[in-house]
N, C-alpha and C. Protein backbone atom coordinates (compact mmCIF):
# COMPACT_ATOMS: atom_id res chain seq x y z
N UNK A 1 -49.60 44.72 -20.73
CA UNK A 1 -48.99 45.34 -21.88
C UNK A 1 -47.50 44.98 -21.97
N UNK A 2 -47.06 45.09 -20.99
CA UNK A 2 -45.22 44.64 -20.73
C UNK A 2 -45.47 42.83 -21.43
N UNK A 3 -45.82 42.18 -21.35
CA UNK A 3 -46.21 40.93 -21.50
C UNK A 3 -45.86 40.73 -23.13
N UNK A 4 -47.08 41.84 -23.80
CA UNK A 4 -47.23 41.78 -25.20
C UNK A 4 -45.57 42.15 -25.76
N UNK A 5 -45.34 43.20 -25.53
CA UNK A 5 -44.19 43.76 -25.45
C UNK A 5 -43.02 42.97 -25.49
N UNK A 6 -43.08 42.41 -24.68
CA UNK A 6 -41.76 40.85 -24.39
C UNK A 6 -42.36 40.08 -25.45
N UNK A 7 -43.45 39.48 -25.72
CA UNK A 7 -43.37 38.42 -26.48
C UNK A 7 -42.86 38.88 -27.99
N UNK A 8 -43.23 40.36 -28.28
CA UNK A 8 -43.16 40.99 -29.78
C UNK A 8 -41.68 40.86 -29.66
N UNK A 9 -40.48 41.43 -28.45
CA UNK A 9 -39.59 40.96 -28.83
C UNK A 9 -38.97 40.06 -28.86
N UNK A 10 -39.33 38.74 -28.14
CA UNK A 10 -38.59 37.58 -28.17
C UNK A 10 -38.86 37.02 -29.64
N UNK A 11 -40.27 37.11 -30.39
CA UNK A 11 -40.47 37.02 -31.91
C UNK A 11 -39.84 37.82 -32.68
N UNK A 12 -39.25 38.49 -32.52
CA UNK A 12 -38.85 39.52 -33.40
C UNK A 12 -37.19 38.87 -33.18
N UNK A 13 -36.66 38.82 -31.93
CA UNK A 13 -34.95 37.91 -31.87
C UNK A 13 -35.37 37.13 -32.75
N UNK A 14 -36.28 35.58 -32.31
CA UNK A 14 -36.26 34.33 -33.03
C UNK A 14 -35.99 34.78 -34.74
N UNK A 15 -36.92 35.57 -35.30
CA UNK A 15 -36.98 35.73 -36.69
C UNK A 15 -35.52 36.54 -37.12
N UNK A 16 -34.78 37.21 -36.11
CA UNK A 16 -33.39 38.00 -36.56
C UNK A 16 -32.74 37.16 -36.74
N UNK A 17 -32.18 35.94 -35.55
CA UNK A 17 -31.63 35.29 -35.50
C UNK A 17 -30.72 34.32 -36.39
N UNK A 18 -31.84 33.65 -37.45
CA UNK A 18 -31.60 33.12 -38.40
C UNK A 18 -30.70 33.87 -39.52
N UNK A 19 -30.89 35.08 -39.59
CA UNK A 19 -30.06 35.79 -40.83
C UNK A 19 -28.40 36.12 -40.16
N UNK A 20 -28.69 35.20 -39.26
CA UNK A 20 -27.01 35.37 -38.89
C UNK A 20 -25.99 34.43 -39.57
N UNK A 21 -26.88 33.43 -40.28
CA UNK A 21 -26.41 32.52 -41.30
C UNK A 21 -25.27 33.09 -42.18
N UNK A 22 -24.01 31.81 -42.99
CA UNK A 22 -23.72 32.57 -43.83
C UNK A 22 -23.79 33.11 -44.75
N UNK A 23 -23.02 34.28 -45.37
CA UNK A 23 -23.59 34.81 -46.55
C UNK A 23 -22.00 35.36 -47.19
N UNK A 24 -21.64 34.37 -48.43
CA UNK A 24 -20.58 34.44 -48.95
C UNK A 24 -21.14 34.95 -50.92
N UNK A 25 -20.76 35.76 -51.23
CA UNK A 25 -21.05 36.14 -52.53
C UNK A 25 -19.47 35.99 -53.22
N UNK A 26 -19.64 35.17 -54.21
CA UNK A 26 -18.86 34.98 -55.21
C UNK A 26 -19.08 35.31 -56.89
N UNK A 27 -18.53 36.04 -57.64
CA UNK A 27 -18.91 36.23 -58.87
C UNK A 27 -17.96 35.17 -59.31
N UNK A 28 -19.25 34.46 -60.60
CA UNK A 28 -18.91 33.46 -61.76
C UNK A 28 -19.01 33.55 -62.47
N UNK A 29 -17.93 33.26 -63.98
CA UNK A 29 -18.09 33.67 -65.09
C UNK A 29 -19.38 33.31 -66.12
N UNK A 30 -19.96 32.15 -65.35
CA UNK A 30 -21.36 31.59 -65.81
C UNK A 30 -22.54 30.85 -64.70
N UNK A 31 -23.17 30.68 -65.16
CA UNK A 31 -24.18 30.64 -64.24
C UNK A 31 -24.15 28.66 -63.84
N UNK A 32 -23.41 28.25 -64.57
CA UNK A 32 -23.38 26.95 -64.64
C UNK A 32 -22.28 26.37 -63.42
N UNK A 33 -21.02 27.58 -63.53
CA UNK A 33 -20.22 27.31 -62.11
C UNK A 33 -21.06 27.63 -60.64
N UNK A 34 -22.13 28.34 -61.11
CA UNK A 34 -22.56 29.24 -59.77
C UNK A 34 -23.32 27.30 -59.35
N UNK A 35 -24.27 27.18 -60.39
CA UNK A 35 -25.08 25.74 -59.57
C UNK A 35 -23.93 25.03 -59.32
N UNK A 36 -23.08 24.30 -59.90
CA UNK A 36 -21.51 23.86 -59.41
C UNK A 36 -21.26 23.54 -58.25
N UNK A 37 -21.30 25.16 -57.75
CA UNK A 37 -20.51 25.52 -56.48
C UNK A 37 -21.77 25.58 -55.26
N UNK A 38 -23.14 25.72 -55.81
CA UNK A 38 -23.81 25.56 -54.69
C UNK A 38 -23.79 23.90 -54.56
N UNK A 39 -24.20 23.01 -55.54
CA UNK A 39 -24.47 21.64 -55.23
C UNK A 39 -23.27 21.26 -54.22
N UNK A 40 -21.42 21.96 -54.98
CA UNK A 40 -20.50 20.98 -54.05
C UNK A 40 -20.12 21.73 -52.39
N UNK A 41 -20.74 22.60 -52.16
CA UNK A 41 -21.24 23.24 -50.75
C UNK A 41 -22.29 22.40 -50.05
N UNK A 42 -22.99 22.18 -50.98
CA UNK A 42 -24.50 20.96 -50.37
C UNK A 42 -23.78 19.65 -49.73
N UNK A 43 -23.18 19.15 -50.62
CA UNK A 43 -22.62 17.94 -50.93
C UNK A 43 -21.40 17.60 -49.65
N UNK A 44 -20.47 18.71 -49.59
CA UNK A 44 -18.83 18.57 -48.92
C UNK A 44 -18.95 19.00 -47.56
N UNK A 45 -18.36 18.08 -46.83
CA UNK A 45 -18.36 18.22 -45.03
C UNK A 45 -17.57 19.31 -44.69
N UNK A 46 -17.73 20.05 -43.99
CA UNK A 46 -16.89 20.57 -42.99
C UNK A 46 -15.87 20.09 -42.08
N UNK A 47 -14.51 20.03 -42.48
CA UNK A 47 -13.96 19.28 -41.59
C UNK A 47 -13.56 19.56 -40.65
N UNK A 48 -14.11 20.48 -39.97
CA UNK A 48 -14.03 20.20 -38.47
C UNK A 48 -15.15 20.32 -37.95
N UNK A 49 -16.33 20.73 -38.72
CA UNK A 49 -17.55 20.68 -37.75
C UNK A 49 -18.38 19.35 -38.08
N UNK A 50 -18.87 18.49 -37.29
CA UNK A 50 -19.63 17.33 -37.11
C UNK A 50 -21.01 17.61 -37.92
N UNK A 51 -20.27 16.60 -38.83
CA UNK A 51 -22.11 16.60 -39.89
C UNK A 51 -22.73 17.70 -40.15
N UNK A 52 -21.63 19.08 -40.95
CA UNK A 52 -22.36 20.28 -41.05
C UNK A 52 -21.95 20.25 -42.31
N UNK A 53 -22.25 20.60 -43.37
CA UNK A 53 -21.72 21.07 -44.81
C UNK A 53 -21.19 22.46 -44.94
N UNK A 54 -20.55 22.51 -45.71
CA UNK A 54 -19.81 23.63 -46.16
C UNK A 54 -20.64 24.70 -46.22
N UNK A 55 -21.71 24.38 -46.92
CA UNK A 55 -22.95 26.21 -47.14
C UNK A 55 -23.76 26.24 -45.52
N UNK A 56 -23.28 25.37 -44.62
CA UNK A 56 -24.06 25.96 -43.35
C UNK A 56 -22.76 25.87 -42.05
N UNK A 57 -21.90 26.30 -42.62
CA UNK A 57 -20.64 25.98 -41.70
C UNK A 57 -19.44 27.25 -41.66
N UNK A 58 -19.76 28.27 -40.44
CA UNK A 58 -18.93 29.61 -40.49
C UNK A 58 -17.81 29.41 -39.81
N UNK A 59 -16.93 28.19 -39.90
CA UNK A 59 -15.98 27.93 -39.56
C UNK A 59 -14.43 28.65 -40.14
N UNK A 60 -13.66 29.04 -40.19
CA UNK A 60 -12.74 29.66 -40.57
C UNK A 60 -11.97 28.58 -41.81
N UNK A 61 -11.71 27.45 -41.39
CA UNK A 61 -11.90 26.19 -42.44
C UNK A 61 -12.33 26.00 -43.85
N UNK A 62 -13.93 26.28 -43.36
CA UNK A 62 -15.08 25.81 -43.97
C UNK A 62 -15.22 27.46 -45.03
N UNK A 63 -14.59 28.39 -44.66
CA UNK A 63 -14.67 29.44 -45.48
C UNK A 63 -13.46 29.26 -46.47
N UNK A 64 -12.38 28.56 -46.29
CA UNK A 64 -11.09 28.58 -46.98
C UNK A 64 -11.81 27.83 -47.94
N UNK A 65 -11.96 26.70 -47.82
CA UNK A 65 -13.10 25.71 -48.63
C UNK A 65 -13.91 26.20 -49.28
N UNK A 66 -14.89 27.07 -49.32
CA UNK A 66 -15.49 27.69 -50.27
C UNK A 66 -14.79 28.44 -50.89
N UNK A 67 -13.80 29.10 -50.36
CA UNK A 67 -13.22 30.24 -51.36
C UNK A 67 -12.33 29.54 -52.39
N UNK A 68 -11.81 28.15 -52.10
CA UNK A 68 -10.97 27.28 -52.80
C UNK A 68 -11.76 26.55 -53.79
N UNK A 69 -12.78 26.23 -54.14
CA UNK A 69 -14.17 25.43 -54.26
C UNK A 69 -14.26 26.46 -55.32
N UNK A 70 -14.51 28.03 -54.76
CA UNK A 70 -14.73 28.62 -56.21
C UNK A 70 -13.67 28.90 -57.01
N UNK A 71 -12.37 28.76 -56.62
CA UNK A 71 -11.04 29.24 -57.79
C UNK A 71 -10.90 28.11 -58.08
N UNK A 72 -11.16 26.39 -58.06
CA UNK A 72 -11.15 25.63 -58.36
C UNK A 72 -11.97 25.84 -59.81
N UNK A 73 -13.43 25.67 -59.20
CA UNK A 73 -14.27 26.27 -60.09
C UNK A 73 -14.39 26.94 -61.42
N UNK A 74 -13.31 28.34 -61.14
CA UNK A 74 -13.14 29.09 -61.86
C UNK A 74 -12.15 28.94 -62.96
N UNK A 75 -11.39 28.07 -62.71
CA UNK A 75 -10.10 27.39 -63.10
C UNK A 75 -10.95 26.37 -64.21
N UNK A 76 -11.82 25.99 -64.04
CA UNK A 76 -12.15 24.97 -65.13
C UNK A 76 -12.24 23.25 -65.06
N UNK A 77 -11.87 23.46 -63.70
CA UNK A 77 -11.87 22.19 -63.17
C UNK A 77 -13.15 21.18 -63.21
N UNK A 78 -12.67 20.18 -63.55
CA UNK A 78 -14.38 19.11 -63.62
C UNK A 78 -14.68 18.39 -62.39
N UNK A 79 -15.91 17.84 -62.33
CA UNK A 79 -16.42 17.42 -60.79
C UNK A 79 -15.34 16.52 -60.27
N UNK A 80 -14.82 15.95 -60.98
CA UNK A 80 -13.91 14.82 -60.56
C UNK A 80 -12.71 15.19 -59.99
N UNK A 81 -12.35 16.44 -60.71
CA UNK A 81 -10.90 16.78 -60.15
C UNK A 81 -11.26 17.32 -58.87
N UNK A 82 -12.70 18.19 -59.15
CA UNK A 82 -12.62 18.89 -57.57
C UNK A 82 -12.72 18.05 -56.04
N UNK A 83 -13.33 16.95 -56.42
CA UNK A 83 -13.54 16.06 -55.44
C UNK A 83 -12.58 15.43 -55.31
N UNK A 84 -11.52 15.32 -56.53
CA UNK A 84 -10.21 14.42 -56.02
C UNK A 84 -9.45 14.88 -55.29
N UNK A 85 -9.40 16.65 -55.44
CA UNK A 85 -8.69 17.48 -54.68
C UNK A 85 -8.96 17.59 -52.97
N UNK A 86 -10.72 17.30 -52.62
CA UNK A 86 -10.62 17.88 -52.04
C UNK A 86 -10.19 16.65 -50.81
N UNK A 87 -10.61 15.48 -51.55
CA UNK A 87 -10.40 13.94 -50.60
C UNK A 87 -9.33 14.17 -50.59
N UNK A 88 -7.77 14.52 -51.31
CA UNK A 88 -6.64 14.23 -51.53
C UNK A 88 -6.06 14.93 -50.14
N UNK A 89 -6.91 15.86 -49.94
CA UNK A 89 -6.53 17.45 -48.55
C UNK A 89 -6.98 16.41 -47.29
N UNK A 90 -7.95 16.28 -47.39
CA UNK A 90 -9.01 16.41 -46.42
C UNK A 90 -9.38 14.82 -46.11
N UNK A 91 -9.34 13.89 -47.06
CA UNK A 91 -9.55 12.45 -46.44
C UNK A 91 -11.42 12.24 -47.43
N UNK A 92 -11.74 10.76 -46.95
CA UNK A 92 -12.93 10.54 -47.60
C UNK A 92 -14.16 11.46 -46.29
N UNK A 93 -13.61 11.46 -45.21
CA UNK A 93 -14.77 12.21 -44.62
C UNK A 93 -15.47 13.52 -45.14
N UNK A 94 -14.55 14.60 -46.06
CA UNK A 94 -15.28 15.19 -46.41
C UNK A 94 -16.33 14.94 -47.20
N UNK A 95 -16.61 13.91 -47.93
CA UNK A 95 -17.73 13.37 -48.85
C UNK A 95 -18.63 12.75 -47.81
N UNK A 96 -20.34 13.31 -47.89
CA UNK A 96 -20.99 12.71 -47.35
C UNK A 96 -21.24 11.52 -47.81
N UNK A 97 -21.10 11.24 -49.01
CA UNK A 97 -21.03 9.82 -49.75
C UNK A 97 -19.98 9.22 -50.17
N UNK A 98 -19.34 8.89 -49.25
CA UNK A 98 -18.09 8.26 -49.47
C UNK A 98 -17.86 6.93 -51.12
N UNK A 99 -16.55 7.31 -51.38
CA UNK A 99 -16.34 6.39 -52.72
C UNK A 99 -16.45 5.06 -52.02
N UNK A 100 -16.52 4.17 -52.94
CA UNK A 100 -16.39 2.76 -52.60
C UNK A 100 -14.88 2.60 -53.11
N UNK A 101 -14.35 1.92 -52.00
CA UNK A 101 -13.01 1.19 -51.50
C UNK A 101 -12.70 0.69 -50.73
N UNK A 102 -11.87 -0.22 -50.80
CA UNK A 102 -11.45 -1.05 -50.03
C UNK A 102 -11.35 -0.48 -48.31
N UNK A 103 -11.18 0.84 -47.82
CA UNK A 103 -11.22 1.52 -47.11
C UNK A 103 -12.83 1.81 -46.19
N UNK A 104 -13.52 1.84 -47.51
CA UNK A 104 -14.90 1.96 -47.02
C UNK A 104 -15.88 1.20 -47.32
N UNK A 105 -15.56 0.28 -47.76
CA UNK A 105 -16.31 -1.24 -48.12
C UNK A 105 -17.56 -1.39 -46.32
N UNK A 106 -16.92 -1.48 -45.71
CA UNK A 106 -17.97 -1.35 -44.73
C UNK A 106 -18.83 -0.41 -44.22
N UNK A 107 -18.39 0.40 -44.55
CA UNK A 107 -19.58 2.07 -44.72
C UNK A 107 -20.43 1.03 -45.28
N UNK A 108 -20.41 0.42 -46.68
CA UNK A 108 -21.33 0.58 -47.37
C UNK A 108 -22.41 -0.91 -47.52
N UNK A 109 -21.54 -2.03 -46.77
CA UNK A 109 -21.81 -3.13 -46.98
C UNK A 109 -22.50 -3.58 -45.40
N UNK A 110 -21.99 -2.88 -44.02
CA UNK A 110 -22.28 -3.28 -42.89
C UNK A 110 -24.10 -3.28 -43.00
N UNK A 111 -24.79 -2.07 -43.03
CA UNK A 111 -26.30 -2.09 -43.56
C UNK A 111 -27.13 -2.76 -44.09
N UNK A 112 -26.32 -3.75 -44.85
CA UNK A 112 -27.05 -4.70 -45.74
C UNK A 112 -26.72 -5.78 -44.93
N UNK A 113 -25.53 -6.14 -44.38
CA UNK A 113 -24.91 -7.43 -43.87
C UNK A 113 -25.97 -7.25 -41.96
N UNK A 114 -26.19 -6.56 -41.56
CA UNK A 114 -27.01 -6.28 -40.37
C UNK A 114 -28.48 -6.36 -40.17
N UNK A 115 -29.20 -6.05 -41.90
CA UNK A 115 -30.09 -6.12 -42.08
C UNK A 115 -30.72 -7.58 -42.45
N UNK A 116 -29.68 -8.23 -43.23
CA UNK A 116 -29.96 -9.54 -43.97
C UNK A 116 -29.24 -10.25 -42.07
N UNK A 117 -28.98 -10.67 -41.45
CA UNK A 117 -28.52 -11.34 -40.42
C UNK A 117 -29.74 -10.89 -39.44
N UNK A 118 -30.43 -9.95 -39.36
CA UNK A 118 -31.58 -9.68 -38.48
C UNK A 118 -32.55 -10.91 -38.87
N UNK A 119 -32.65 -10.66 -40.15
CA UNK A 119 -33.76 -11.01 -41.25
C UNK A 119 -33.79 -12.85 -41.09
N UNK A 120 -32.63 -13.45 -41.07
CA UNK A 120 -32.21 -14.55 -40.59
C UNK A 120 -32.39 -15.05 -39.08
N UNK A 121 -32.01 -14.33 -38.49
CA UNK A 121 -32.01 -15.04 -37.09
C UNK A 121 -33.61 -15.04 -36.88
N UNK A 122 -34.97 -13.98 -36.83
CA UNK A 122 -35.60 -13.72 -37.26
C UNK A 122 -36.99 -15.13 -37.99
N UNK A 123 -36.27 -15.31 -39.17
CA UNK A 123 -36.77 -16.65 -39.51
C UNK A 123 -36.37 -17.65 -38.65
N UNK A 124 -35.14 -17.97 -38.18
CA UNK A 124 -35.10 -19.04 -37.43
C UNK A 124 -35.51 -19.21 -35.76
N UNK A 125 -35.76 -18.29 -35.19
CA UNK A 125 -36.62 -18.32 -34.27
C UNK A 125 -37.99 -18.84 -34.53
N UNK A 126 -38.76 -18.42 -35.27
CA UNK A 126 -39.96 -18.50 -36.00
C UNK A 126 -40.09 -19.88 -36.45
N UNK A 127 -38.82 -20.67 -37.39
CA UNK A 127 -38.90 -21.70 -37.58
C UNK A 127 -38.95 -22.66 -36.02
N UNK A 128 -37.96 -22.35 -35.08
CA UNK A 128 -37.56 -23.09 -33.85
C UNK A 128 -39.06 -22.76 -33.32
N UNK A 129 -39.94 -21.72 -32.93
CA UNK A 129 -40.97 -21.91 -32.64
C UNK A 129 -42.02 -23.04 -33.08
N UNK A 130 -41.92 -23.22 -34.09
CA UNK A 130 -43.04 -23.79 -35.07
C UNK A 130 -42.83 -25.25 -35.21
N UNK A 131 -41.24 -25.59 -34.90
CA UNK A 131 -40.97 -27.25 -34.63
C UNK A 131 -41.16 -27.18 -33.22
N UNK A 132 -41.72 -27.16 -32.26
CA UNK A 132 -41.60 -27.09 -31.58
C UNK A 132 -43.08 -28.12 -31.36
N UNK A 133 -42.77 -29.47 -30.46
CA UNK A 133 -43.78 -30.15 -30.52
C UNK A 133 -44.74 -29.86 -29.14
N UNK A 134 -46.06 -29.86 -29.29
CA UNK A 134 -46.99 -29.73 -28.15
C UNK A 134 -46.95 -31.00 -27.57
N UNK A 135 -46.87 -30.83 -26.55
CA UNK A 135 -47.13 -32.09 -25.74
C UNK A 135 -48.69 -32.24 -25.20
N UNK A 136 -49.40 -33.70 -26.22
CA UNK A 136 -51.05 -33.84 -26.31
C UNK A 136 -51.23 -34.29 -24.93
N UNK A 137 -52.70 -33.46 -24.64
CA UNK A 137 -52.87 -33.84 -22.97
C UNK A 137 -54.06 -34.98 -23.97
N UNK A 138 -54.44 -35.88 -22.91
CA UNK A 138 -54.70 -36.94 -22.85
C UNK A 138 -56.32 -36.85 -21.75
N UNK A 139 -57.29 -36.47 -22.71
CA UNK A 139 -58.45 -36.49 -22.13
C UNK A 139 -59.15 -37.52 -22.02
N UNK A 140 -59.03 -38.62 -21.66
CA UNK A 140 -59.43 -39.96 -21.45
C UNK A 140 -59.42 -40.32 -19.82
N UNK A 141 -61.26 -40.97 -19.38
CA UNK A 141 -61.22 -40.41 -17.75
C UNK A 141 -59.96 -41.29 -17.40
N UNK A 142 -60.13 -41.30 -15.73
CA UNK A 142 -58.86 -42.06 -15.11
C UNK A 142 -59.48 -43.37 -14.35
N UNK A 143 -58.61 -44.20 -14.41
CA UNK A 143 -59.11 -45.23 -14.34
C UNK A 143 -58.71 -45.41 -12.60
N UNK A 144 -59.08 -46.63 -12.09
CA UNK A 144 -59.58 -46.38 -10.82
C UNK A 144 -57.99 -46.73 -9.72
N UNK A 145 -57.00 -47.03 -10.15
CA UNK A 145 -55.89 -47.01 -9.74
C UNK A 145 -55.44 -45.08 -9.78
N UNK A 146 -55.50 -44.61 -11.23
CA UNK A 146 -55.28 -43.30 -10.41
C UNK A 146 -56.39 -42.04 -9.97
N UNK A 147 -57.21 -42.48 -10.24
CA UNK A 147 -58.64 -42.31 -9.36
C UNK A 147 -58.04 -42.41 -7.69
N UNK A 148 -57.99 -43.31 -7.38
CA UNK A 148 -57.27 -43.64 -6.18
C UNK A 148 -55.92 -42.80 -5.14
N UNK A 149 -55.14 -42.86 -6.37
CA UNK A 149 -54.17 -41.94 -6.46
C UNK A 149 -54.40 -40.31 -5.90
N UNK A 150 -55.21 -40.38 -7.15
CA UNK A 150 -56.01 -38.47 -7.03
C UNK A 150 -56.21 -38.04 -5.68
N UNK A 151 -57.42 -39.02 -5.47
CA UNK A 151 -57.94 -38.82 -3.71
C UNK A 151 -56.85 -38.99 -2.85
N UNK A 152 -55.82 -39.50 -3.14
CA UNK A 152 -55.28 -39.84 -1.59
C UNK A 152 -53.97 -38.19 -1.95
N UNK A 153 -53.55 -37.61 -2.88
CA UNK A 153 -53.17 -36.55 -2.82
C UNK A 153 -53.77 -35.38 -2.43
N UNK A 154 -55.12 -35.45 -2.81
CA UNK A 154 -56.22 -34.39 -2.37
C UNK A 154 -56.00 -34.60 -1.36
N UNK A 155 -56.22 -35.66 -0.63
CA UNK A 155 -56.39 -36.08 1.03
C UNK A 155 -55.31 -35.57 1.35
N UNK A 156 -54.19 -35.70 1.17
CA UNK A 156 -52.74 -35.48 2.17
C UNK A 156 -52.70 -34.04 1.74
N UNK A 157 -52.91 -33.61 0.76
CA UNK A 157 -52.87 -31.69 0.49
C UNK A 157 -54.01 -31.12 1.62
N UNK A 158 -55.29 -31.64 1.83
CA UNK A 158 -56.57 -30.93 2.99
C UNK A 158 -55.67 -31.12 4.01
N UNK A 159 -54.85 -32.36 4.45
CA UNK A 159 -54.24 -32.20 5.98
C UNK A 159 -53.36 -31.61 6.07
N UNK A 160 -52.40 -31.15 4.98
CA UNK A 160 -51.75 -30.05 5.21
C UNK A 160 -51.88 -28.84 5.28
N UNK A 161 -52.95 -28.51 5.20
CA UNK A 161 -53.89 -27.19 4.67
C UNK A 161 -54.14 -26.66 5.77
């Protein structure tokens, strides 16, 4: 019975657990800032936590950021400004999709340039395999000089044997 008991509560932690998540309520004057502000929470890094976004990140940071995100928001601001603002603070890392620039040209180009150079070396192995000449054995019997030959190696391999 103690058994059942333990397991009901270790299920019962696991399922609490999760609602320890955050939970930030903001009122918007329309329902159009509210999707807004969830997509650019989806979207914007946490900058100090490693590969976490803003709507899953209870960082002290990451809360200034939302609360800035919505007076941005509220202000009237368009996607562009908010993202210009927030790279302008924070650098291109906060964008999980970084802009293309000269800065990040290899973010975006290394993938393709790694993939196409696999893809290459790849074929040319394949080609270097395929020139690659067999050397024809020569099934024609032996004639009695290395007939001769044969035996007297057989012979000297049995006496070493």
């Amino acid at each position: 019975m103690k058994v059942i008991s333990r397991l009901a509560g270790l299920l019962l932690l696991c399922t609490v657990l999760p609602l320890n998540a955050v939970v930030e309520t903001y009122e918007f004057t329309d329902e159009t800032n509210r999707e807004r502000y969830h997509q650019f929470v989806d979207e914007l890094r946490c900058p100090k936590c490693q590969n976490q976004n803003l709507a899953g990140s209870d960082s002290p940071i990451a809360q200034d950021l939302r609360r800035e995100l919505h007076r941005l928001l509220e202000d009237g601001r368009s996607d562009r400004e908010v993202v210009d603002y927030m790279v302008q603070r924070y650098g291109d890392f906060i964008l999980y999709r970084p802009r293309f620039n000269a800065e990040t040209a290899v973010l975006w180009f290394a993938p393709g340039v790694f993939l196409l150079t696999g893809a290459v070396t790849i074929i040319l192995i394949f080609r270097r395999q395929k020139n690659k000449q067999v050397v024809a054995v020569d099934d024609s019997p032996l004639n009695e000089e290395e007939q001769k030959r044969l035996q007297e190696l057989l012979a000297k391999d049995d006496v070493n044997a």
